[in-house]
Protein backbone atom coordinates (compact mmCIF):
# COMPACT_ATOMS: atom_id res chain seq x y z
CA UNK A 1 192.45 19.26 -29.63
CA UNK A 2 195.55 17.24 -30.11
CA UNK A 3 196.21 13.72 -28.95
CA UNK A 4 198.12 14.55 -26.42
CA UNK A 5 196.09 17.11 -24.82
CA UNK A 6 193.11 15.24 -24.83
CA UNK A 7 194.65 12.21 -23.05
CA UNK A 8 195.29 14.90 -19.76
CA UNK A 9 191.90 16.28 -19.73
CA UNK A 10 189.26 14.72 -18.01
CA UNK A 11 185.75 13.65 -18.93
CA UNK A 12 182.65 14.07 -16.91
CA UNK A 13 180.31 11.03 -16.64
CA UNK A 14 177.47 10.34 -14.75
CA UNK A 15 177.92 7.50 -12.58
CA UNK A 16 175.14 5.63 -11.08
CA UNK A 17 175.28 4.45 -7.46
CA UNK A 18 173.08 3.08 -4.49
CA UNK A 19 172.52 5.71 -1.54
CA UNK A 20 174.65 3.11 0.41
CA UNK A 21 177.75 3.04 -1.70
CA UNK A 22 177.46 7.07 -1.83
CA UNK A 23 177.75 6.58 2.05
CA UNK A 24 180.84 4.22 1.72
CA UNK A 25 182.57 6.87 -0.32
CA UNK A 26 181.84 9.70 1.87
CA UNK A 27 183.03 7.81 4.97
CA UNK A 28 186.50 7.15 3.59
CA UNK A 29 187.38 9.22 1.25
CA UNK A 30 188.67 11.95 3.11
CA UNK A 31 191.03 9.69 4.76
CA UNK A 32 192.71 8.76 1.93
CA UNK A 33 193.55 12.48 1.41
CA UNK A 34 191.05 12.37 -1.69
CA UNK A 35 189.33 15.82 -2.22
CA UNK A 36 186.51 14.30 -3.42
CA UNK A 37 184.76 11.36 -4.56
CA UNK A 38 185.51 11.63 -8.06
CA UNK A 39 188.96 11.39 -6.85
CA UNK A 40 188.28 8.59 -4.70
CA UNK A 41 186.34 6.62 -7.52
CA UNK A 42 189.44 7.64 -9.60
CA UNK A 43 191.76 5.78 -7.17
CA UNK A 44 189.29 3.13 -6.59
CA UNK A 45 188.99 2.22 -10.55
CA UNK A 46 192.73 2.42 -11.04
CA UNK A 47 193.65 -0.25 -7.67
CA UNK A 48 191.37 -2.02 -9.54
CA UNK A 49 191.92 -2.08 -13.20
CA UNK A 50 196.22 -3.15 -11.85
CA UNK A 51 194.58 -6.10 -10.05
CA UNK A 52 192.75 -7.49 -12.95
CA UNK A 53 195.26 -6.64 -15.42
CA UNK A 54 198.63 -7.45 -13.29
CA UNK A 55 200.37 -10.67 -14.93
CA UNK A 56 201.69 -11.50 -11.46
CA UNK A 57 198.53 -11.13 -9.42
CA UNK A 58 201.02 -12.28 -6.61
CA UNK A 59 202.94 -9.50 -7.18
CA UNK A 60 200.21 -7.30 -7.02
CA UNK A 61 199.24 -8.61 -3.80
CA UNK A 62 202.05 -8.59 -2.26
CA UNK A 63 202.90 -5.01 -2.95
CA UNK A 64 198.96 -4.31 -0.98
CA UNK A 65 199.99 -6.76 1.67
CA UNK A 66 203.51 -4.68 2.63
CA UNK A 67 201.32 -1.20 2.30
CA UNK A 68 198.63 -2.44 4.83
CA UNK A 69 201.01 -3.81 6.90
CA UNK A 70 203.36 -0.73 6.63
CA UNK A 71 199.90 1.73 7.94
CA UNK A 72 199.18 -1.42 10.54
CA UNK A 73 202.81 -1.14 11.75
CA UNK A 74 202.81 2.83 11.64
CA UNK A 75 199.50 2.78 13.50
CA UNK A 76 200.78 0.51 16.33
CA UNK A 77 204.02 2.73 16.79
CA UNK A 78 202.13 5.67 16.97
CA UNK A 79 199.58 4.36 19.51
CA UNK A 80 202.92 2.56 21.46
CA UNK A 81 205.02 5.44 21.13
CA UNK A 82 202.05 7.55 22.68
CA UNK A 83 201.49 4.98 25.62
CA UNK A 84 204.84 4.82 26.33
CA UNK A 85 205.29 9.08 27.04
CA UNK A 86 201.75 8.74 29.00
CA UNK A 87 203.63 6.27 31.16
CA UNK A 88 206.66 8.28 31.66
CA UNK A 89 204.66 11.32 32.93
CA UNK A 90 203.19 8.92 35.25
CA UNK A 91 206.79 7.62 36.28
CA UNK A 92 208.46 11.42 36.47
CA UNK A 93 205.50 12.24 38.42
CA UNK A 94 205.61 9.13 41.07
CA UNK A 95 209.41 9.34 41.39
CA UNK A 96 209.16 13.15 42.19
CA UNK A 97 206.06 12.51 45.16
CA UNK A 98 208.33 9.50 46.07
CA UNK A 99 211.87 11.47 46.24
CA UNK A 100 210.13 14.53 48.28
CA UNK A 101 208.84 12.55 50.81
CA UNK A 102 212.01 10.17 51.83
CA UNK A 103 215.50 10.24 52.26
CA UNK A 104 218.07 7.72 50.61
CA UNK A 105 221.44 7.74 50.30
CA UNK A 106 223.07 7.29 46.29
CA UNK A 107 224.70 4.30 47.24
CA UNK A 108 221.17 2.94 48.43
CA UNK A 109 219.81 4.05 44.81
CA UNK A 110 222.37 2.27 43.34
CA UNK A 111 222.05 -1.11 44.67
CA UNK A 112 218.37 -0.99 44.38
CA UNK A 113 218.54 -0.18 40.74
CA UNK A 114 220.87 -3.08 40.01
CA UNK A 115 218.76 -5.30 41.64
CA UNK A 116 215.66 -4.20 40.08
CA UNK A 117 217.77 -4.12 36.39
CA UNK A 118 217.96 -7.99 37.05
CA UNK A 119 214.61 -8.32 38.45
CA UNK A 120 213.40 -6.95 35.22
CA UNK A 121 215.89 -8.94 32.72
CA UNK A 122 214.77 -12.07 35.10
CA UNK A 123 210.82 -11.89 35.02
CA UNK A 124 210.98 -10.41 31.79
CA UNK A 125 208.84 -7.06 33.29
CA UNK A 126 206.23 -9.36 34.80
CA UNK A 127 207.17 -7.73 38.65
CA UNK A 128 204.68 -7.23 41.27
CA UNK A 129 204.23 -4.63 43.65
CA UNK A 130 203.47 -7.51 46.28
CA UNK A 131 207.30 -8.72 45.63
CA UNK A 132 209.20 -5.26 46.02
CA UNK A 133 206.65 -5.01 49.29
CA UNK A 134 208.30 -8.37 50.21
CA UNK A 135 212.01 -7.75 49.38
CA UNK A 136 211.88 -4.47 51.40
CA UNK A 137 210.46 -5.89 54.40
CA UNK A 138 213.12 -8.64 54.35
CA UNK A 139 210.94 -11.44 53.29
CA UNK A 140 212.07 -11.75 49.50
């Protein structure tokens, strides 16, 4: 075999590991699209041979540090952006009951929009049902 082809192929070796650590591996690994463990210990070796060999360790670190915060940051969009289109069902759904059962005029709609706009922009969306209770009654 020549040099070169022998540097692709791989070797099998036996590799000795508690039960526990065999559970570690088959809890993650899947979720770091590995298809198995070998390829899992594969990654797992390499992350670590570039720590203990990088000259910068910094540098090293700093590239792990933006990756985990990049999946933290994806993560929290995902379960935001998710949140956010449960809400507006909720809203479609409350303004639809709300405009089937009552009859305003547009120019009604309009004011009360504005004011709630600068309700919002005021409190900074901390508003309370209590308060629009209160302004519609003539108290607020």
């Amino acid at each position: 075999m020549k040099n070169t082809e022998k540097s692709k192929a791989k070797t099998r070796l036996m590799v000795w590991l508690y039960p526990e650590m065999w559970e570690q591996i088959d809890t993650v690994y899947e979720s770091d699209n590995c298809k198995s463990r070998s390829e899992f210990i594969e990654k797992a070796v390499k992350f670590y041979h570039g720590y203990l060999t990088s000259t910068e360790s910094a540098e090293y670190l700093s590239k792990i540090l933006v990756n985990s915060m990049q999946a933290t940051i994806k993560e929290s969009e995902n379960k935001h952006s998710g949140n956010l289109f449960r809400l507006a069902v909720e809203m479609n759904i409350m303004m639809n009951l709300l405009a089937a059962s009552i009859n305003v005029d547009e120019a009604d709609i309009k004011k009360i929009r504005e004011r709630c706009m600068q309700e919002v922009k005021k409190t900074y969306g901390k508003i309370k049902f209590e308060d629009a209770i209160a302004y519609q009654r003539g108290d607020g």
